[in-house]
C-alpha atoms as a PDB file:
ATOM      1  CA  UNK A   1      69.285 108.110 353.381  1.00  0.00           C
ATOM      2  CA  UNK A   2      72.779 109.365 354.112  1.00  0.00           C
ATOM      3  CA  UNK A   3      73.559 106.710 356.783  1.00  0.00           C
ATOM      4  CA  UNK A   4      71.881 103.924 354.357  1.00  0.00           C
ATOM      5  CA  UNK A   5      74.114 104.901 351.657  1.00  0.00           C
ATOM      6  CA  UNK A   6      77.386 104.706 354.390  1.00  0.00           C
ATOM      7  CA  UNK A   7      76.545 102.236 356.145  1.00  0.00           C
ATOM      8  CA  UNK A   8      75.591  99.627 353.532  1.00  0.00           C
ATOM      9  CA  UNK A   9      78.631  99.007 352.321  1.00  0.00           C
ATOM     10  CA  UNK A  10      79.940  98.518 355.111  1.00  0.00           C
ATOM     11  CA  UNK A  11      77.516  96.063 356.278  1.00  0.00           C
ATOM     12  CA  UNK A  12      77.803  94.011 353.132  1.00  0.00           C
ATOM     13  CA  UNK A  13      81.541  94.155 353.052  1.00  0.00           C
ATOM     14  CA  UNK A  14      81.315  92.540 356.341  1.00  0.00           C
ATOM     15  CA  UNK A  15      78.852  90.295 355.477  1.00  0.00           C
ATOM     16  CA  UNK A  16      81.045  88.782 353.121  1.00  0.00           C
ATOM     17  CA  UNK A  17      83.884  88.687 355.000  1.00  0.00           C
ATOM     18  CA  UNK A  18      82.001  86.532 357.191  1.00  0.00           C
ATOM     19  CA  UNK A  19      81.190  83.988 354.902  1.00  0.00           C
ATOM     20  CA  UNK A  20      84.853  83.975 353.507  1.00  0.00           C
ATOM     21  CA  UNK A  21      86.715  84.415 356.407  1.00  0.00           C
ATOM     22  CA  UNK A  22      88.847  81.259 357.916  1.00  0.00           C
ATOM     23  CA  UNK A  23      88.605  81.658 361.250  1.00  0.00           C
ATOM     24  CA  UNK A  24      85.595  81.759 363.940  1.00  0.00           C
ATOM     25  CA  UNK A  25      87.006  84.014 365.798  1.00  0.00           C
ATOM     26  CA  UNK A  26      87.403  87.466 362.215  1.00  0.00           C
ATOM     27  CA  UNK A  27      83.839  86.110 361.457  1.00  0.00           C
ATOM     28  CA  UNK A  28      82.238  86.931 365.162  1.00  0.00           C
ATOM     29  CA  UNK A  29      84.346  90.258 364.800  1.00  0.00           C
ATOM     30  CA  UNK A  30      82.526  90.650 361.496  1.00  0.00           C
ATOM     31  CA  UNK A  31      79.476  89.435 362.683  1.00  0.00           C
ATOM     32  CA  UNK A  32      79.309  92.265 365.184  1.00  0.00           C
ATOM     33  CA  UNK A  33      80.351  94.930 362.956  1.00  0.00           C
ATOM     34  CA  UNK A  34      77.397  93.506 360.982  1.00  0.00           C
ATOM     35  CA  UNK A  35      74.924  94.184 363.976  1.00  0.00           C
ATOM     36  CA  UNK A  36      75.901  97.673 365.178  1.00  0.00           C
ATOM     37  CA  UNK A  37      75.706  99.210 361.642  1.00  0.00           C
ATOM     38  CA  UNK A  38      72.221  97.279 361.643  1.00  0.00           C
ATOM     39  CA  UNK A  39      71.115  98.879 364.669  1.00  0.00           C
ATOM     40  CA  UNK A  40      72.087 102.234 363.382  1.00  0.00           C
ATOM     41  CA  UNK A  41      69.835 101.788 360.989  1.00  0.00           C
ATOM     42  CA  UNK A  42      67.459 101.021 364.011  1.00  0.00           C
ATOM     43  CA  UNK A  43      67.960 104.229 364.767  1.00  0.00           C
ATOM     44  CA  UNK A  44      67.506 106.245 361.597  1.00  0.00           C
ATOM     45  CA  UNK A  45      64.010 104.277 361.541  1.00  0.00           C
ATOM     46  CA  UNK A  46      62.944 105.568 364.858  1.00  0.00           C
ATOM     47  CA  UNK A  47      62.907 102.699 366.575  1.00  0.00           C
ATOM     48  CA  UNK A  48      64.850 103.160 369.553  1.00  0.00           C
ATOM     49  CA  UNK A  49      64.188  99.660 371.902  1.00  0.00           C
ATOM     50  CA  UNK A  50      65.198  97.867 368.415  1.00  0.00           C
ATOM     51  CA  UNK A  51      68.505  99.759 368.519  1.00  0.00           C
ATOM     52  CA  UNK A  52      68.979  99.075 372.166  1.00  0.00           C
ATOM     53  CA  UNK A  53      68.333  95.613 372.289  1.00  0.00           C
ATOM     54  CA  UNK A  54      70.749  94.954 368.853  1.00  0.00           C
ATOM     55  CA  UNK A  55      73.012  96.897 370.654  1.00  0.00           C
ATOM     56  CA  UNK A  56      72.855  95.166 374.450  1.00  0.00           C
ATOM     57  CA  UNK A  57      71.214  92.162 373.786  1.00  0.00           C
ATOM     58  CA  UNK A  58      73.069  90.630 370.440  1.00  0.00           C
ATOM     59  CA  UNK A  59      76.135  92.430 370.163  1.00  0.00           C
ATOM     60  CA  UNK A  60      76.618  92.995 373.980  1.00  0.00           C
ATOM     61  CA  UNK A  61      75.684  89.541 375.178  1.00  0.00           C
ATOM     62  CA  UNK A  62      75.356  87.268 373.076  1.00  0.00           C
ATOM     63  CA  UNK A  63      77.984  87.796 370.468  1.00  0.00           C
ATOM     64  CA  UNK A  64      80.433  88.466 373.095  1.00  0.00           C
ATOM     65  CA  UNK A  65      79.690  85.117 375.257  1.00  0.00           C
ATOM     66  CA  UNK A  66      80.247  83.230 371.687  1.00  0.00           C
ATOM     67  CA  UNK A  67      83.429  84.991 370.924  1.00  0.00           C
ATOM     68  CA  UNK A  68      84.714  84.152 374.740  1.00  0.00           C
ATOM     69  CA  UNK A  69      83.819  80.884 374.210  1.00  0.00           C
ATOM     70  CA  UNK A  70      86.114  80.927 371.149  1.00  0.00           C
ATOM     71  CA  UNK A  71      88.886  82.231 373.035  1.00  0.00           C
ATOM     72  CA  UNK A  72      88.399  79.801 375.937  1.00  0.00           C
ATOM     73  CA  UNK A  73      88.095  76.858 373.338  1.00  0.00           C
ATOM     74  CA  UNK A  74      90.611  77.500 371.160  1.00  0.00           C
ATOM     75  CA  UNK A  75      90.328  78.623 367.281  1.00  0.00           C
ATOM     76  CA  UNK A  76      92.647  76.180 366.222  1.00  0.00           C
ATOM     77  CA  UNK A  77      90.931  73.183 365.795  1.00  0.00           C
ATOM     78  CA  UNK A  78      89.824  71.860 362.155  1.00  0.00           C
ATOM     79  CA  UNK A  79      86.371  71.540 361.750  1.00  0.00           C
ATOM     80  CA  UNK A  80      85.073  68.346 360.355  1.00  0.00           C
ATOM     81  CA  UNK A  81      83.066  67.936 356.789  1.00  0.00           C
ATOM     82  CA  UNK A  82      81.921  65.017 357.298  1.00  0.00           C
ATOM     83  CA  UNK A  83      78.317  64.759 357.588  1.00  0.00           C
ATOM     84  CA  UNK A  84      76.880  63.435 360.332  1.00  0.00           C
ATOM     85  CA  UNK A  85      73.264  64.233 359.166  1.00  0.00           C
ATOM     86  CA  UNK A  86      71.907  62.082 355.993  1.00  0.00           C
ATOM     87  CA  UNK A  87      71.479  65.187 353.112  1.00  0.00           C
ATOM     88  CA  UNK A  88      72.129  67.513 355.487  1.00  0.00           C
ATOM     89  CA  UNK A  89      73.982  69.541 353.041  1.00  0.00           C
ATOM     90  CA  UNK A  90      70.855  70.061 350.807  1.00  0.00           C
ATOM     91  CA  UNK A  91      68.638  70.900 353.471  1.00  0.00           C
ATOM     92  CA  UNK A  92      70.748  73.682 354.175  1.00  0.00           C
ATOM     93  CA  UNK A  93      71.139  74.396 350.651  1.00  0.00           C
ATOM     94  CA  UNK A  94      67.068  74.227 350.412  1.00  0.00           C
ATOM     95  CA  UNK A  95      66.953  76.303 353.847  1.00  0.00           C
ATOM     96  CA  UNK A  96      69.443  79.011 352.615  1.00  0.00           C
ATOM     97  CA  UNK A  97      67.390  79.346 349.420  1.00  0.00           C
ATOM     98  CA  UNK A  98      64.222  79.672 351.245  1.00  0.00           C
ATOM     99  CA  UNK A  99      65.207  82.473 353.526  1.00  0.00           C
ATOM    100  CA  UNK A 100      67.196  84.245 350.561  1.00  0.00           C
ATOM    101  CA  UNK A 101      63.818  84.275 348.923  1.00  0.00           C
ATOM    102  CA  UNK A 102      62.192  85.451 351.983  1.00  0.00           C
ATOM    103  CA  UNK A 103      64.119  88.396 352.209  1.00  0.00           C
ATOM    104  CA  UNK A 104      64.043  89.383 348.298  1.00  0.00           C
ATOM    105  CA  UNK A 105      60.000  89.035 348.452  1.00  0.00           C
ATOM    106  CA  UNK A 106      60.039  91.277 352.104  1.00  0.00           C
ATOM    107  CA  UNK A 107      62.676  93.996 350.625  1.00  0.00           C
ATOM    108  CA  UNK A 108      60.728  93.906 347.254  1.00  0.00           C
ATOM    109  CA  UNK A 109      57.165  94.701 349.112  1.00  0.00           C
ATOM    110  CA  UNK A 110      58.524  97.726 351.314  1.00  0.00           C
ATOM    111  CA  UNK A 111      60.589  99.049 348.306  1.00  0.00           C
ATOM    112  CA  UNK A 112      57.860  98.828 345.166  1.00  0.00           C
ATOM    113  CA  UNK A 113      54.877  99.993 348.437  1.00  0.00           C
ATOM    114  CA  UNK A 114      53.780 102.715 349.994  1.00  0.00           C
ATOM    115  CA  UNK A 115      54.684 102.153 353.960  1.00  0.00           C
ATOM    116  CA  UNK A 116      51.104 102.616 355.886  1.00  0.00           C
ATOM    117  CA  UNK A 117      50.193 102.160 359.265  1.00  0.00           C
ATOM    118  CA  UNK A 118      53.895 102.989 360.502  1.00  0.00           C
ATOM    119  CA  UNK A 119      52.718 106.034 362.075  1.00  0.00           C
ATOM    120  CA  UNK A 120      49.721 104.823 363.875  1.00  0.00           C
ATOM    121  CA  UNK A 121      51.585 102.305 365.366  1.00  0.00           C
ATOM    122  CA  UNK A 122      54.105 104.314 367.084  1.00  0.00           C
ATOM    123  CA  UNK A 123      51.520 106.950 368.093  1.00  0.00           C
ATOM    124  CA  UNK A 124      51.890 106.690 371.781  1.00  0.00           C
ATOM    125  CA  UNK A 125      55.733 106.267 371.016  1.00  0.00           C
ATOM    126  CA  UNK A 126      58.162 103.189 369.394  1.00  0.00           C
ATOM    127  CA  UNK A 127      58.226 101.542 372.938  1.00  0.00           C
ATOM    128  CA  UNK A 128      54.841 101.218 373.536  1.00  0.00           C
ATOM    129  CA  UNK A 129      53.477 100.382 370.420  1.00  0.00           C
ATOM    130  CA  UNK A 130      55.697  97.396 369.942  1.00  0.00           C
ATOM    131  CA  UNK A 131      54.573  96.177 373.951  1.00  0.00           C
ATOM    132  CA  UNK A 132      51.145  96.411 372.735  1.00  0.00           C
ATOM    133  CA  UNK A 133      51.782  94.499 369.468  1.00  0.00           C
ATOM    134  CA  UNK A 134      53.697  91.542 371.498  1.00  0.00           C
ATOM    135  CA  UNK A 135      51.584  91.418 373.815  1.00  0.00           C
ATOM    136  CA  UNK A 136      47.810  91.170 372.416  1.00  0.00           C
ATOM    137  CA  UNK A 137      48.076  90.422 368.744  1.00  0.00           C
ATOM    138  CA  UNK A 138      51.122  88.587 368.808  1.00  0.00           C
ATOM    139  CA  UNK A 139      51.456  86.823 372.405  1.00  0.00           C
ATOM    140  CA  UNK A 140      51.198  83.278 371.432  1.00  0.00           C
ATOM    141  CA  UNK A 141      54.088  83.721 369.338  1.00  0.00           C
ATOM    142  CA  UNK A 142      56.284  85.670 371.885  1.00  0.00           C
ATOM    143  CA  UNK A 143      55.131  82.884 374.717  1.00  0.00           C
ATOM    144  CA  UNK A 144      56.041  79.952 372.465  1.00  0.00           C
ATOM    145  CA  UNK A 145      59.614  81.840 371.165  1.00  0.00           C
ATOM    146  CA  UNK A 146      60.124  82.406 374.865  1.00  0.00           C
ATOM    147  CA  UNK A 147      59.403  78.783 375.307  1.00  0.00           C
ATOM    148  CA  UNK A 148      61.858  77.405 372.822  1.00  0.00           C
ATOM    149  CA  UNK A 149      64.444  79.643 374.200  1.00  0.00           C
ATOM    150  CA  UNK A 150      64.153  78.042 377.907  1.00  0.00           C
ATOM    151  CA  UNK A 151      63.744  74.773 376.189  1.00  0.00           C
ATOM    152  CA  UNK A 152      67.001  75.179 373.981  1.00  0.00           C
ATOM    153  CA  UNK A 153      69.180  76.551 377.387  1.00  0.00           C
ATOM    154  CA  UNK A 154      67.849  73.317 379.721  1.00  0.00           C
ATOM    155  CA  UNK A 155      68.841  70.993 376.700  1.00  0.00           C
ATOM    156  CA  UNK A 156      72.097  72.627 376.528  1.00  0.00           C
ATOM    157  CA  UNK A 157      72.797  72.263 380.189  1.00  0.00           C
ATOM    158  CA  UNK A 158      71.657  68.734 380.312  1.00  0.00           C
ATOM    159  CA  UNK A 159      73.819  67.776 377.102  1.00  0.00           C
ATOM    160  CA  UNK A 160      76.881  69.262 378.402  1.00  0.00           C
ATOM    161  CA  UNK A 161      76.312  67.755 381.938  1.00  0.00           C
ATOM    162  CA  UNK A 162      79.006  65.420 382.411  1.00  0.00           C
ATOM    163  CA  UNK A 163      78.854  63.057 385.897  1.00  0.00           C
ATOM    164  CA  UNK A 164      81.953  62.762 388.563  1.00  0.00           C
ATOM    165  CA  UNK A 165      83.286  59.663 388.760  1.00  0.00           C
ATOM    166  CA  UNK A 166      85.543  60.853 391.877  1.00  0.00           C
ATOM    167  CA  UNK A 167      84.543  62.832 394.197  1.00  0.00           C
ATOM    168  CA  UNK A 168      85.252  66.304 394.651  1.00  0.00           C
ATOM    169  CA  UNK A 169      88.294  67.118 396.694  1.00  0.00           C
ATOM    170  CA  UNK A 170      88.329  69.684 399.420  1.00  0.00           C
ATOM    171  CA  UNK A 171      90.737  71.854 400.439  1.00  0.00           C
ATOM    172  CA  UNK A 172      91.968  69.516 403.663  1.00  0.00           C
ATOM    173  CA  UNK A 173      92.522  66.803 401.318  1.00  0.00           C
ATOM    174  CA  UNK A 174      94.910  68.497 398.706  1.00  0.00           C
ATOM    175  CA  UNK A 175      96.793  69.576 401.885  1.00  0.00           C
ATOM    176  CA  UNK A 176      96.467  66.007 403.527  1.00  0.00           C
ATOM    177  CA  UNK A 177      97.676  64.900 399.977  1.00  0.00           C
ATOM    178  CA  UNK A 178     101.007  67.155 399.724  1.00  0.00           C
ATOM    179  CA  UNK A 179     101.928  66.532 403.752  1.00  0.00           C
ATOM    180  CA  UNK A 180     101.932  62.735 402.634  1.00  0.00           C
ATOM    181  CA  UNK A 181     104.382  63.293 399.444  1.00  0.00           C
ATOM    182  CA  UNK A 182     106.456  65.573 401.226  1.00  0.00           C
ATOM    183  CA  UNK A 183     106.589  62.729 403.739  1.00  0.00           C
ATOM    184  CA  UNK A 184     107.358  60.010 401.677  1.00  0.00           C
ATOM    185  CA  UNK A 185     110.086  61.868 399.701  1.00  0.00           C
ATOM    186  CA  UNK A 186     111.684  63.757 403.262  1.00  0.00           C
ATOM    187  CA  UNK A 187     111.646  67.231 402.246  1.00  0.00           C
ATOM    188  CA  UNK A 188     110.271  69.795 403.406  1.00  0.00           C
ATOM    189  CA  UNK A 189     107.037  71.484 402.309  1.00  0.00           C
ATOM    190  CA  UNK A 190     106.774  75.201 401.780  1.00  0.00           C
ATOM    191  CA  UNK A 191     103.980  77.277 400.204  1.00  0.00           C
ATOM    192  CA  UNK A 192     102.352  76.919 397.146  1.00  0.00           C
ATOM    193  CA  UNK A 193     103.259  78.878 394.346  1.00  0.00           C
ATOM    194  CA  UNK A 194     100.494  80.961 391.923  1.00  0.00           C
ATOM    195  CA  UNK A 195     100.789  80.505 388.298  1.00  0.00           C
ATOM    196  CA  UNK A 196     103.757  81.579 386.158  1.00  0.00           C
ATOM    197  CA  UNK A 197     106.017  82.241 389.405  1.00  0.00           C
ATOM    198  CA  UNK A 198     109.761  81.901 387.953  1.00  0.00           C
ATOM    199  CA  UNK A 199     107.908  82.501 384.747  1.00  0.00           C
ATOM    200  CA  UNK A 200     109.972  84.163 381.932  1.00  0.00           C
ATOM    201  CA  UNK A 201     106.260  86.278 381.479  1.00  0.00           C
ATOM    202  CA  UNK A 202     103.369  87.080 382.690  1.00  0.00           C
ATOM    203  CA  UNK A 203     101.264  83.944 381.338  1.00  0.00           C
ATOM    204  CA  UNK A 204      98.838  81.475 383.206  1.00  0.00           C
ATOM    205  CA  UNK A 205      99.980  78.700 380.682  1.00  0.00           C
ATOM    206  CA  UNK A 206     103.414  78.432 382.765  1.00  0.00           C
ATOM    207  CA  UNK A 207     102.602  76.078 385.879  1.00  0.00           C
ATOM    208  CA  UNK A 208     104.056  76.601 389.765  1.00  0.00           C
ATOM    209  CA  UNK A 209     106.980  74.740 390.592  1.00  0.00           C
ATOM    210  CA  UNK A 210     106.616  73.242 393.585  1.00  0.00           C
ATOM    211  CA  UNK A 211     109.408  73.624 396.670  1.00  0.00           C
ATOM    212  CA  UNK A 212     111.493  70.376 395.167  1.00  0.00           C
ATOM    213  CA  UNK A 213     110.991  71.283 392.052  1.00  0.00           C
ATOM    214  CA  UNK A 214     108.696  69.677 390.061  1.00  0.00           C
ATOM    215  CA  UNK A 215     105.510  71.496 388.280  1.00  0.00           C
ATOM    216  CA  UNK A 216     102.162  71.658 390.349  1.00  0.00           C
ATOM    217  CA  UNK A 217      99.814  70.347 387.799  1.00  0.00           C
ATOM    218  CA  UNK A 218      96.665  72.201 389.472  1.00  0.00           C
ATOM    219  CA  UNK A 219      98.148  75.063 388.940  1.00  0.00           C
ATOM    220  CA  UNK A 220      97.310  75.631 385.675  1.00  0.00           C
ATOM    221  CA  UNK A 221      93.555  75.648 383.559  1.00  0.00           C
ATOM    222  CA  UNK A 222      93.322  71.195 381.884  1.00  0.00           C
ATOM    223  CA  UNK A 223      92.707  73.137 378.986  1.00  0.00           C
ATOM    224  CA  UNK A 224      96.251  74.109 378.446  1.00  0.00           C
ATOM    225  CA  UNK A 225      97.421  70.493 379.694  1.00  0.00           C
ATOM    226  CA  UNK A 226      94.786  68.843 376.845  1.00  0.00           C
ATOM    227  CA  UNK A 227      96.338  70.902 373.903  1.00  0.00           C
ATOM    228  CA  UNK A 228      99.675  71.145 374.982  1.00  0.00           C
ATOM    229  CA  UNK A 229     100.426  74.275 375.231  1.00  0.00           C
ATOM    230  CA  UNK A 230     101.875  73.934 378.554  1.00  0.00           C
ATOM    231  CA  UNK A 231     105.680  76.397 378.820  1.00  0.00           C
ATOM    232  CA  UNK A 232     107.746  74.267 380.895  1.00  0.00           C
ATOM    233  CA  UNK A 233     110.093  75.942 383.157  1.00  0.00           C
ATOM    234  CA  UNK A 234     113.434  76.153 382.705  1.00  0.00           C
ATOM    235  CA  UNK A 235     116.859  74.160 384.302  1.00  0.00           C
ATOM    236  CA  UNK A 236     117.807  77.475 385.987  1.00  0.00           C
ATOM    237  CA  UNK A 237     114.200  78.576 387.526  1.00  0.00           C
ATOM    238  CA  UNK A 238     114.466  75.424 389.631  1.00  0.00           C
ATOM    239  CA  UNK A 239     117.576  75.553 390.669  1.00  0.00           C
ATOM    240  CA  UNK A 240     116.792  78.601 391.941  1.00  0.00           C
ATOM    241  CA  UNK A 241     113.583  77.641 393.365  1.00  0.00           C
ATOM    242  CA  UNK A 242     115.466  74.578 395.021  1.00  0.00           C
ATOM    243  CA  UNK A 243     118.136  77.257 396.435  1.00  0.00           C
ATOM    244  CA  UNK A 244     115.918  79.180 397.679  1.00  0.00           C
ATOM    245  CA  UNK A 245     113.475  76.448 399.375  1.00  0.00           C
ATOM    246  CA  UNK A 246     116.954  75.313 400.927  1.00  0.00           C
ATOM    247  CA  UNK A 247     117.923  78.749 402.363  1.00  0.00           C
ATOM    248  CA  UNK A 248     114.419  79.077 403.819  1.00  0.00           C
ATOM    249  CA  UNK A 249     114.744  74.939 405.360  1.00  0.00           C
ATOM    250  CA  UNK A 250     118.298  76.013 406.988  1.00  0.00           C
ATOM    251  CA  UNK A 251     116.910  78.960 408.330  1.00  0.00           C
ATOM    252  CA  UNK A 252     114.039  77.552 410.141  1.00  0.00           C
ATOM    253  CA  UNK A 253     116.848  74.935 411.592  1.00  0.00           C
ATOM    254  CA  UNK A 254     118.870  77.574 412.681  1.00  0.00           C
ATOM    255  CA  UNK A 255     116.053  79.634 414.330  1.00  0.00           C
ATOM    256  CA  UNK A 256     114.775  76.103 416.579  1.00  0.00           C
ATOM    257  CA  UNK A 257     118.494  75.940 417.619  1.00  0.00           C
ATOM    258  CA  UNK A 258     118.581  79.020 418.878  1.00  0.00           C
ATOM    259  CA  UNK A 259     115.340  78.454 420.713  1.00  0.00           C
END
């Protein structure tokens, strides 16, 4: 009862925060602060696989993948209103109504009741009892969930397939590439840089510059290049990168004369 009384609040502060909140990115942060006082409440219940799967399965895995997506994406684009779906605002309207009442009739029937059968059920312990439930009274349901899930991750795959209209190029070819533009422009071709080298900081969102100079697009993630977010390197970074790549040039003459 203690931990109810804390951790309610807490949950529906949260809750509300996530409906209110402006970006994706505070309302997964809510989200999961949403699901681990949840399991908690696992816990107090005696159900301990329900608590470890809230806490490893949702929260762990999947709430983190969707936030790293976030990140990856970006949190800065606006979303759209406009509906793509005919009425699809009032079937979400009718949807969110539905499970609201759901939940008021399922709350209403465990708080006005008596609780029975909880302790035959997890007789030969929490674990069990819930294998033996999915598994013989309830297995067509788990099989066709399971289904939908598989179903749902091969769509997702398939939809976000996207075919290569060039192909792929190896490792030889990039080289074979920059031995032909060094050639054409007569200088002379030194290592390639990682990202952000002559970089004011430590950031992957600052491209190599290559030994004349210029910025070696490959060096950084599209992503950056698509929303322009690209830092650009400055007048004196390559003109020491061009001193440098000079230095290193003469050396390598002076070292064949001397052979």
């Amino acid at each position: 009862m203690v931990a109810f009384w804390i951790l309610s609040p807490i949950m529906v502060a949260a809750a509300l925060g996530l409906l209110f909140a402006r970006k994706a990115v505070h309302a997964a942060l809510l989200l999961a602060v949403v699901m681990i006082c949840l399991s908690v409440l696992y816990l107090v219940q005696n159900a301990p696989f329900l608590f470890v799967v809230q806490i490893i399965v949702y929260t762990g895995a999947i709430l983190m993948l969707f936030l790293f997506v976030l990140m990856l994406v970006g949190v800065d684009a606006s979303d759209s209103v406009v509906e793509t779906i005919r009425g699809q605002r009032l079937m979400a309207t009718v949807a969110g109504l539905a499970l609201g009442l759901l939940l008021v009739l399922g709350i209403g029937q465990v708080s006005l009741g008596a609780v029975t059968g909880l302790s035959q059920a997890n007789a030969d312990g929490n674990v069990q009892g819930l294998a033996q439930l999915l598994f013989s009274r309830y297995v067509f349901a788990f099989e066709a969930t399971s289904a939908l899930l598989i179903t749902a991750a091969i769509g997702a795959m398939v939809l976000a397939h996207r075919e290569r209209l060039t192909p792929k190029l190896t490792q030889a070819d990039r080289a074979a590439q920059r031995m032909r533009a060094y050639a054409e422009h007569g200088t002379h071709p030194g290592p390639l840089p990682s990202p952000g080298v002559y970089a004011r900081h430590n950031a992957v969102d600052t491209p190599a510059l290559l030994p004349d100079g210029s910025p070696a697009e490959t060096s950084v993630s599209r992503m950056f290049t698509v929303r322009g977010t690209i830092r650009p390197a400055s007048a004196s970074d390559v003109r020491m990168l061009t001193a440098s790549v000079g230095d290193g040039a003469t050396t390598d003459q002076e070292r064949q004369g001397e052979q």
